[in-house]
PDB file of N, CA and C in Angstrom:
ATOM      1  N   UNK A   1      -5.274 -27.259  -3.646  1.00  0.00           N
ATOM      2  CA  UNK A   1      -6.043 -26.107  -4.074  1.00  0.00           C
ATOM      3  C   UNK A   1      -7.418 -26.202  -3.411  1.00  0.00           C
ATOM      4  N   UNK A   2      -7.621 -24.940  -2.871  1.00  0.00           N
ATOM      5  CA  UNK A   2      -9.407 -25.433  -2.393  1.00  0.00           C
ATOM      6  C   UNK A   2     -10.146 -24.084  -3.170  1.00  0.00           C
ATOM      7  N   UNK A   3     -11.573 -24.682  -3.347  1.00  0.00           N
ATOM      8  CA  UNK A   3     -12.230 -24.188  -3.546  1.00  0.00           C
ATOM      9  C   UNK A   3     -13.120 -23.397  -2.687  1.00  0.00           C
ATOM     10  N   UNK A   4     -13.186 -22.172  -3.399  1.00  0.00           N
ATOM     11  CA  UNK A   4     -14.191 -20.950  -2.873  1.00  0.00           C
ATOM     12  C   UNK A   4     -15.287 -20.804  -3.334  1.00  0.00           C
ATOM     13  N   UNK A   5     -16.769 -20.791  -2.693  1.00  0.00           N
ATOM     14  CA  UNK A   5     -17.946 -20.177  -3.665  1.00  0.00           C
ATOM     15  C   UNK A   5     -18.416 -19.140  -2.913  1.00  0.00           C
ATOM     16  N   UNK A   6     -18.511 -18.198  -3.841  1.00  0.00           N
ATOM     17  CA  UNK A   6     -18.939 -16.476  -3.196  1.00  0.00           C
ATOM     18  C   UNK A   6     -20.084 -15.608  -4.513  1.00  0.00           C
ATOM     19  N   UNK A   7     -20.158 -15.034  -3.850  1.00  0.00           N
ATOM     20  CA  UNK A   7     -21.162 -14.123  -4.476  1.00  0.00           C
ATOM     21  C   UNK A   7     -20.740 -12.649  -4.870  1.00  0.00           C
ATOM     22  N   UNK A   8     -20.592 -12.117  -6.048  1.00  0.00           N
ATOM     23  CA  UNK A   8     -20.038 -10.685  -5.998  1.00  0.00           C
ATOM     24  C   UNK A   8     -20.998 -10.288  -7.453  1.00  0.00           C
ATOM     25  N   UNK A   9     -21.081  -8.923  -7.533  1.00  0.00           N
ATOM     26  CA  UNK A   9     -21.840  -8.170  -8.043  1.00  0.00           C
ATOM     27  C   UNK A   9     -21.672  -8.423 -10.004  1.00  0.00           C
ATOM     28  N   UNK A  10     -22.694  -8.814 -10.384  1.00  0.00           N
ATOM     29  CA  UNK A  10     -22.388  -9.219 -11.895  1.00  0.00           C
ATOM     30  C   UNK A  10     -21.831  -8.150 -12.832  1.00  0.00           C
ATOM     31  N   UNK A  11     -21.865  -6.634 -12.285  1.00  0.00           N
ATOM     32  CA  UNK A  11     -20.550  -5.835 -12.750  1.00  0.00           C
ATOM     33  C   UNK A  11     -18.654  -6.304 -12.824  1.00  0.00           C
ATOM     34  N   UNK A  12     -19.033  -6.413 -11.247  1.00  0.00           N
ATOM     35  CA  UNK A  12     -17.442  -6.621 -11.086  1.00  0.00           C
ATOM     36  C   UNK A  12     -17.177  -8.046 -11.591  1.00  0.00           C
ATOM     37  N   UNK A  13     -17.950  -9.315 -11.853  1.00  0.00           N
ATOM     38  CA  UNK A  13     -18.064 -10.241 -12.335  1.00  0.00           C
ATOM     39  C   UNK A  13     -17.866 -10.332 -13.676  1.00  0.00           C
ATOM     40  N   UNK A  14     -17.996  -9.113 -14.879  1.00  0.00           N
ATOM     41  CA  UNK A  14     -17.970  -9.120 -16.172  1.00  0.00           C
ATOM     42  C   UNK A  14     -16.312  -7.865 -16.284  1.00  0.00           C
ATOM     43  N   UNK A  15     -16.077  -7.120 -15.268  1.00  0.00           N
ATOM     44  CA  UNK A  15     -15.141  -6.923 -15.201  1.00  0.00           C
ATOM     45  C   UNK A  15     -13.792  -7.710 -15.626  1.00  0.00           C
ATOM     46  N   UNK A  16     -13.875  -8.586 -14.319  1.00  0.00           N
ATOM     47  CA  UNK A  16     -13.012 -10.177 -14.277  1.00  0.00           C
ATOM     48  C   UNK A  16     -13.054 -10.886 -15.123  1.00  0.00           C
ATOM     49  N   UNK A  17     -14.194 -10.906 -15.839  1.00  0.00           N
ATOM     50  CA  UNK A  17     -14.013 -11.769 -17.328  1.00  0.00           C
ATOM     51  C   UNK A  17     -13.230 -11.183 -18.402  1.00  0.00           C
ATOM     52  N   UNK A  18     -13.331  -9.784 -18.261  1.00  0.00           N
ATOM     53  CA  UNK A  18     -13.029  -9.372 -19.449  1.00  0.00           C
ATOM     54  C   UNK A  18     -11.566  -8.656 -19.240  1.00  0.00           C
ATOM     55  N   UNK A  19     -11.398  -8.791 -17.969  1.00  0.00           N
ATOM     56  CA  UNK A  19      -9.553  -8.583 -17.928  1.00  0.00           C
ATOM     57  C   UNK A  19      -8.894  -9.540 -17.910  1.00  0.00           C
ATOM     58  N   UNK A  20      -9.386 -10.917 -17.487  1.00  0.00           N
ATOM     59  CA  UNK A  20      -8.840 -12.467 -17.835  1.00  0.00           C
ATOM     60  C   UNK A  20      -8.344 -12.721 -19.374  1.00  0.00           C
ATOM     61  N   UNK A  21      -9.941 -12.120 -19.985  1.00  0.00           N
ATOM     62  CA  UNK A  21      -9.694 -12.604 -21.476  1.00  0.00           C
ATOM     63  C   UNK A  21      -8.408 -11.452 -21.925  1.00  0.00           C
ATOM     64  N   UNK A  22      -8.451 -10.307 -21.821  1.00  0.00           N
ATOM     65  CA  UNK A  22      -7.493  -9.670 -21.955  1.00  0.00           C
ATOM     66  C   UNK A  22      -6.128 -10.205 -21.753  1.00  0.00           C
ATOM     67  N   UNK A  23      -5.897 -10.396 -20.917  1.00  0.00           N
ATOM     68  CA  UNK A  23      -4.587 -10.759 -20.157  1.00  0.00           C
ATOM     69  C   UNK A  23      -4.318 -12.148 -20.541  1.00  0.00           C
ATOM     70  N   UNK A  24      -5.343 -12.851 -20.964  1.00  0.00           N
ATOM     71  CA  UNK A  24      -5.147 -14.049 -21.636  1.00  0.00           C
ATOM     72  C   UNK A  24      -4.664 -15.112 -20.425  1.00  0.00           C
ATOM     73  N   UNK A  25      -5.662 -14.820 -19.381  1.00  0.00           N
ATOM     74  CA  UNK A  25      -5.344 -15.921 -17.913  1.00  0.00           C
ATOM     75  C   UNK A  25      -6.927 -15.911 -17.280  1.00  0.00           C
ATOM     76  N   UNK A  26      -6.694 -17.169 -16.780  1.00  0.00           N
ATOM     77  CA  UNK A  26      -8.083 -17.662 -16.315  1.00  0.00           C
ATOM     78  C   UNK A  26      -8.628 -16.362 -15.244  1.00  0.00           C
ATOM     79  N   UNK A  27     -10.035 -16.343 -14.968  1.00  0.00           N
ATOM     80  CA  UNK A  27     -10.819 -15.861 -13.746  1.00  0.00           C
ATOM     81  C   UNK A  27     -10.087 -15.996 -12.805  1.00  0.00           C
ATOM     82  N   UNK A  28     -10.094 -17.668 -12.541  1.00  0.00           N
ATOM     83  CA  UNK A  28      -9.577 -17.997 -11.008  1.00  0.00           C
ATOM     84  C   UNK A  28      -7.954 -17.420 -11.020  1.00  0.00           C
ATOM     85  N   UNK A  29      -7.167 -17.067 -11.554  1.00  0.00           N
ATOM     86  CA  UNK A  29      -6.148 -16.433 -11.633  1.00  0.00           C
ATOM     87  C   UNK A  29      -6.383 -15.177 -11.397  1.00  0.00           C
ATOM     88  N   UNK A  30      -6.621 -14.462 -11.999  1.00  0.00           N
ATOM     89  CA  UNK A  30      -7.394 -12.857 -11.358  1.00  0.00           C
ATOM     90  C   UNK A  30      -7.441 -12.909  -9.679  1.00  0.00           C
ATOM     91  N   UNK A  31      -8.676 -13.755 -10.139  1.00  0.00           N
ATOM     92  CA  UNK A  31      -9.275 -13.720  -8.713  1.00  0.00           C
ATOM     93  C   UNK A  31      -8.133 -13.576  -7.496  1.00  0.00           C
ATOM     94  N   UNK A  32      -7.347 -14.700  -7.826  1.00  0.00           N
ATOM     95  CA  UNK A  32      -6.530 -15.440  -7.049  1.00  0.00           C
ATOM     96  C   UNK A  32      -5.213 -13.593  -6.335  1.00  0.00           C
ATOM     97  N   UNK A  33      -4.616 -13.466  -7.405  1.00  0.00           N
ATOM     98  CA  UNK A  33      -3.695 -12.252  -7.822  1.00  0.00           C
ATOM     99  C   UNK A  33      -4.607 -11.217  -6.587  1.00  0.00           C
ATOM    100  N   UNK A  34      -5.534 -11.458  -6.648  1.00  0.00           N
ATOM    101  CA  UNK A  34      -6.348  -9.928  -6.472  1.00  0.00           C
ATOM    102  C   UNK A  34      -6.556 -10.218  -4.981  1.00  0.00           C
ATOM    103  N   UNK A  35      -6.618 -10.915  -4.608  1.00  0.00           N
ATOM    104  CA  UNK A  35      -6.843 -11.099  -2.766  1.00  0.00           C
ATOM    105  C   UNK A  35      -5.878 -11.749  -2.128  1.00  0.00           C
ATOM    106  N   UNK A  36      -4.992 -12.074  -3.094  1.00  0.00           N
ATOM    107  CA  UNK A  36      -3.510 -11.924  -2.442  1.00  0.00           C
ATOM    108  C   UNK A  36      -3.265 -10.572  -2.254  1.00  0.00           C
ATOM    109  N   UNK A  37      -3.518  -9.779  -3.209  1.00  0.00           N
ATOM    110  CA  UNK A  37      -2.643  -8.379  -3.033  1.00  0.00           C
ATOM    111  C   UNK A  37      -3.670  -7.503  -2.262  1.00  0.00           C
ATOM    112  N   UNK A  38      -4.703  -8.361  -1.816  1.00  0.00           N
ATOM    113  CA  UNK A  38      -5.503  -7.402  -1.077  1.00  0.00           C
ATOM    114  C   UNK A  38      -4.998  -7.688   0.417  1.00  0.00           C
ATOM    115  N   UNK A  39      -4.792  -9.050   0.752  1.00  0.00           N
ATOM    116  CA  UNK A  39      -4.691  -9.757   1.850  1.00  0.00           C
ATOM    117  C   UNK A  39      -3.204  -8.932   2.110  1.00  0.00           C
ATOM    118  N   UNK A  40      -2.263  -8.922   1.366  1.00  0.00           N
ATOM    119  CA  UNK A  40      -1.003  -8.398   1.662  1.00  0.00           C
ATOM    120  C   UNK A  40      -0.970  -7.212   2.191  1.00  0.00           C
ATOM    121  N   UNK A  41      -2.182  -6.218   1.651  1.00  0.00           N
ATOM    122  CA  UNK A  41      -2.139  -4.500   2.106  1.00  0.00           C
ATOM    123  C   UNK A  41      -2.843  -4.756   3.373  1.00  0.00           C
ATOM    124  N   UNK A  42      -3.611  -5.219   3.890  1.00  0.00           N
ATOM    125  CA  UNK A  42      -3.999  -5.467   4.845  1.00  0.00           C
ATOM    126  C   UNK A  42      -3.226  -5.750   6.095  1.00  0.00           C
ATOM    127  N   UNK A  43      -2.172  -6.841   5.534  1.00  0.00           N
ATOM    128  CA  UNK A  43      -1.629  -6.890   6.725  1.00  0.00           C
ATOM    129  C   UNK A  43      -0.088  -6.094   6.803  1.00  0.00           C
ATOM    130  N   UNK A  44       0.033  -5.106   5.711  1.00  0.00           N
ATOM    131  CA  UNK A  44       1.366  -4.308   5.348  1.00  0.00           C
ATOM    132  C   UNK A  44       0.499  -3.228   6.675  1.00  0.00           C
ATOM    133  N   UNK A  45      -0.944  -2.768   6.112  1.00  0.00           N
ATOM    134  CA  UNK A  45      -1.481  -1.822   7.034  1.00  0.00           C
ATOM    135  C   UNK A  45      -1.587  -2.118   8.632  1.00  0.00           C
ATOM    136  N   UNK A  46      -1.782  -3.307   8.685  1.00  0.00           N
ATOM    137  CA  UNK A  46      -1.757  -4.090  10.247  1.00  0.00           C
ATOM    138  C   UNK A  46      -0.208  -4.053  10.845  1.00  0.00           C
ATOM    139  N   UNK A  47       0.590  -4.419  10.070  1.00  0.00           N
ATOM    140  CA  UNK A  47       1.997  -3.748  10.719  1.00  0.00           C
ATOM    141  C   UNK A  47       2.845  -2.562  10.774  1.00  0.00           C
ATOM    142  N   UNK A  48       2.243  -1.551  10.069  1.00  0.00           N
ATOM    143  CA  UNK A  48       2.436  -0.328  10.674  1.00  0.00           C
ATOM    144  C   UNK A  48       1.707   0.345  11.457  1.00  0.00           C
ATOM    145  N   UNK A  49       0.533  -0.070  11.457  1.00  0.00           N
ATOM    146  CA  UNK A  49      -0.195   0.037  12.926  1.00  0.00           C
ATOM    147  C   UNK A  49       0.617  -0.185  14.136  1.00  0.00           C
ATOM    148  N   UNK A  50       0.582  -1.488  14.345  1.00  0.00           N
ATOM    149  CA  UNK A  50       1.790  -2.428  15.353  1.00  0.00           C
ATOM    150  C   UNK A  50       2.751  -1.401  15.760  1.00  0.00           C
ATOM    151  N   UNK A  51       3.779  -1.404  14.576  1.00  0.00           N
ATOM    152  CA  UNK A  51       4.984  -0.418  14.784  1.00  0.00           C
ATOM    153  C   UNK A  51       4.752   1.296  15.109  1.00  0.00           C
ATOM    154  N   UNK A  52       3.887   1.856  14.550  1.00  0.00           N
ATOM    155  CA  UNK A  52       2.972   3.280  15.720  1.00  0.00           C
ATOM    156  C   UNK A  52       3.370   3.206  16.573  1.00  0.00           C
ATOM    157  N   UNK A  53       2.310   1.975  17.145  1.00  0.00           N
ATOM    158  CA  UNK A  53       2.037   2.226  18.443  1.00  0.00           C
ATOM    159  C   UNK A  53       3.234   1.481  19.838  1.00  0.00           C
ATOM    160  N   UNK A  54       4.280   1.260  18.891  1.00  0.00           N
ATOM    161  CA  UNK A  54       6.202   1.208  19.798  1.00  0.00           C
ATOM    162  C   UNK A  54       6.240   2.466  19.867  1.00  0.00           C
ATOM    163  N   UNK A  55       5.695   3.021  18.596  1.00  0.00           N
ATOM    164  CA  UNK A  55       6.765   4.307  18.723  1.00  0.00           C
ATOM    165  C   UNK A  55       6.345   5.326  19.869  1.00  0.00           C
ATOM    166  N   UNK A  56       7.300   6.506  20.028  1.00  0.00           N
ATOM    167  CA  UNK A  56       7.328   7.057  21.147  1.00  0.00           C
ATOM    168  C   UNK A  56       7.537   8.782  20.509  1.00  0.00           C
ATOM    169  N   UNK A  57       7.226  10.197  20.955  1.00  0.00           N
ATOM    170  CA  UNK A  57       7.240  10.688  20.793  1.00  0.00           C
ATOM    171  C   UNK A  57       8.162  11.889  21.273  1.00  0.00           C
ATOM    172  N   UNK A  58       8.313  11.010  22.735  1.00  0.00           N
ATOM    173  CA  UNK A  58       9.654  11.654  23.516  1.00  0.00           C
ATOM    174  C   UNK A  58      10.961  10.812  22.260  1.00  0.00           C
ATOM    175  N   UNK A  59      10.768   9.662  22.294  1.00  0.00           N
ATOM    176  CA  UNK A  59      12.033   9.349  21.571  1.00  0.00           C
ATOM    177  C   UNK A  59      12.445  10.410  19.834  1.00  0.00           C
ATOM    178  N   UNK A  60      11.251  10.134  19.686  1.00  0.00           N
ATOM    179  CA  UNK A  60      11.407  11.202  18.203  1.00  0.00           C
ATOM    180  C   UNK A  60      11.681  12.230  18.498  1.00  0.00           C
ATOM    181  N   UNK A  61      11.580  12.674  19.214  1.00  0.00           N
ATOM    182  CA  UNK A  61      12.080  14.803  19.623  1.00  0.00           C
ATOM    183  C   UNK A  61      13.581  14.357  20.278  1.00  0.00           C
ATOM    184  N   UNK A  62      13.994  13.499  20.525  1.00  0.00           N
ATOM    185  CA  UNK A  62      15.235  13.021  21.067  1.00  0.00           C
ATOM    186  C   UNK A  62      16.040  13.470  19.784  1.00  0.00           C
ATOM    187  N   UNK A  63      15.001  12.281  18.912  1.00  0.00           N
ATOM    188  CA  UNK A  63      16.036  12.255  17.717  1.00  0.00           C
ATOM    189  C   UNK A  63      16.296  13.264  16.960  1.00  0.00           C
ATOM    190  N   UNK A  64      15.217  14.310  16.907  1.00  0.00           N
ATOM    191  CA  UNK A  64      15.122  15.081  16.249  1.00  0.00           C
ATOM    192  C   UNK A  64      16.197  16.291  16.698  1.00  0.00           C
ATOM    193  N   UNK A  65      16.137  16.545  18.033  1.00  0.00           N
ATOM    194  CA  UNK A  65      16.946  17.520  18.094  1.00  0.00           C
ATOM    195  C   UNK A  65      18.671  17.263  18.348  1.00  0.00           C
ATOM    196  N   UNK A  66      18.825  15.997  17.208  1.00  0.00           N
ATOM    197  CA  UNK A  66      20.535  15.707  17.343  1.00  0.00           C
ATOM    198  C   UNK A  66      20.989  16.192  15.780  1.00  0.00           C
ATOM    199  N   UNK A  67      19.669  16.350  15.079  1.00  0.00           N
ATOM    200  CA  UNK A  67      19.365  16.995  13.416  1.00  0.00           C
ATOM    201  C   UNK A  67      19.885  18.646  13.477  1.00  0.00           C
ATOM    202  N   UNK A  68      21.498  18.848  13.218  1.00  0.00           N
ATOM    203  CA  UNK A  68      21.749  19.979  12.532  1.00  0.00           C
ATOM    204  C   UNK A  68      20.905  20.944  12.258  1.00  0.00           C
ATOM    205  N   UNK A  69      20.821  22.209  12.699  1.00  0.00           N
ATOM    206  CA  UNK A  69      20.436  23.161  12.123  1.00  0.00           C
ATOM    207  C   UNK A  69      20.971  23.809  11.045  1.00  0.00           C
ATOM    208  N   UNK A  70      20.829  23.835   9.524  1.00  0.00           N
ATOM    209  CA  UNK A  70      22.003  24.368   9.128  1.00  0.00           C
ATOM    210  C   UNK A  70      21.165  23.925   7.080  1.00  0.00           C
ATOM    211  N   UNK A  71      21.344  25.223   6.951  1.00  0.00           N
ATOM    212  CA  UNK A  71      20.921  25.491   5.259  1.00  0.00           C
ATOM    213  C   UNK A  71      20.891  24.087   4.589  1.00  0.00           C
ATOM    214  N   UNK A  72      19.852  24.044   3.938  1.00  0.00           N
ATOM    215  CA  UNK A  72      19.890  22.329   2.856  1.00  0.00           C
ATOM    216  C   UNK A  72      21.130  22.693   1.924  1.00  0.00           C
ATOM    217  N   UNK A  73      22.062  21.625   1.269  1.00  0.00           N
ATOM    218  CA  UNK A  73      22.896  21.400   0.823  1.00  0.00           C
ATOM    219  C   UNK A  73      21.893  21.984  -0.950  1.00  0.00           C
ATOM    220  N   UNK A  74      23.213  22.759  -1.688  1.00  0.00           N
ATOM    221  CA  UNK A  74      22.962  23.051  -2.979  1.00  0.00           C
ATOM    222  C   UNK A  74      21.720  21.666  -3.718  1.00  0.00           C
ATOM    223  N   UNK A  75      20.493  22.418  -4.493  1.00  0.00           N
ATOM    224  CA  UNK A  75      20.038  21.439  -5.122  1.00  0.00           C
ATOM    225  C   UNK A  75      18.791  20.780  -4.125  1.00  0.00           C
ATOM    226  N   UNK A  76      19.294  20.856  -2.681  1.00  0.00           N
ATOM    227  CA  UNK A  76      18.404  20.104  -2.179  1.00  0.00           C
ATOM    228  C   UNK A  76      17.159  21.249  -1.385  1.00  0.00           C
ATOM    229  N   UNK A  77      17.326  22.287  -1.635  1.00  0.00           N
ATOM    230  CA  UNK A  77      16.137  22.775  -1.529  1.00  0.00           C
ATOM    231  C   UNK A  77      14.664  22.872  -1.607  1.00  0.00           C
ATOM    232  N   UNK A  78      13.734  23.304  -0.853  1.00  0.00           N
ATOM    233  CA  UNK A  78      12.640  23.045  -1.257  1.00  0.00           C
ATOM    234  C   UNK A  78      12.270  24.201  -2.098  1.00  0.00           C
ATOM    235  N   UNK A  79      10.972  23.538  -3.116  1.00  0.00           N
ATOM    236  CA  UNK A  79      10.574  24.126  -4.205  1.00  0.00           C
ATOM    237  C   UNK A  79       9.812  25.339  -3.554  1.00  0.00           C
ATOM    238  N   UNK A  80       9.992  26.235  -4.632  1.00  0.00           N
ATOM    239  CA  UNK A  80       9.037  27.985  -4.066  1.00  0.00           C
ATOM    240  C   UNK A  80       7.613  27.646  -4.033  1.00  0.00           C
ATOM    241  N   UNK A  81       7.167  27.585  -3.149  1.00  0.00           N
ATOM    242  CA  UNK A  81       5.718  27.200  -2.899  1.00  0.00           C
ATOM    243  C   UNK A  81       5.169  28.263  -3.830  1.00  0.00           C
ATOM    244  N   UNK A  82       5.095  29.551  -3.961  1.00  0.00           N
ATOM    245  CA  UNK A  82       4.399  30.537  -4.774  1.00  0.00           C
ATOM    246  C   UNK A  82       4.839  30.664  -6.316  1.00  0.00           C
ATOM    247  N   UNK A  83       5.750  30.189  -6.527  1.00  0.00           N
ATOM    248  CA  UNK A  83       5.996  29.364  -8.315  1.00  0.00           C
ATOM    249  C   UNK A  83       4.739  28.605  -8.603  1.00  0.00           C
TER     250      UNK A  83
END
């Protein structure tokens, strides 16, 4: 386990206390939860970046025009925009 020392705003600091005590789990647990799941969107956002920029736009109109023309199936309609 290593230790971190940081500085963050004594709002969001009494925040964290008081959803710990809630939740009935330490700070450093919070803490911990919370920049994992920050660190994770980050790099969820960093790999669809990545994968963009494979993609191709000739290939998508490829694909697109092998897509049936032809009425949505019962049910699967789209909703009346002016409802």
């Amino acid at each position: 386990m290593t230790t971190i020392q940081g500085s963050i705003p004594d709002s969001l600091a009494l925040q964290v206390r008081e959803f710990a005590e809630r939740e009935h789990v330490s700070m450093d647990m919070v803490l911990s939860i919370a920049l994992a799941s920050q660190i994770a969107g980050w790099q969820n956002r960093d790999s669809i970046q990545q994968r963009a920029r494979r993609g191709s736009w000739d290939k998508f109109d490829r694909v697109m025009e092998k897509v049936r023309d032809v009425p949505p199936l019962e049910g699967d309609e789209m909703p009346d925009a002016s409802a």
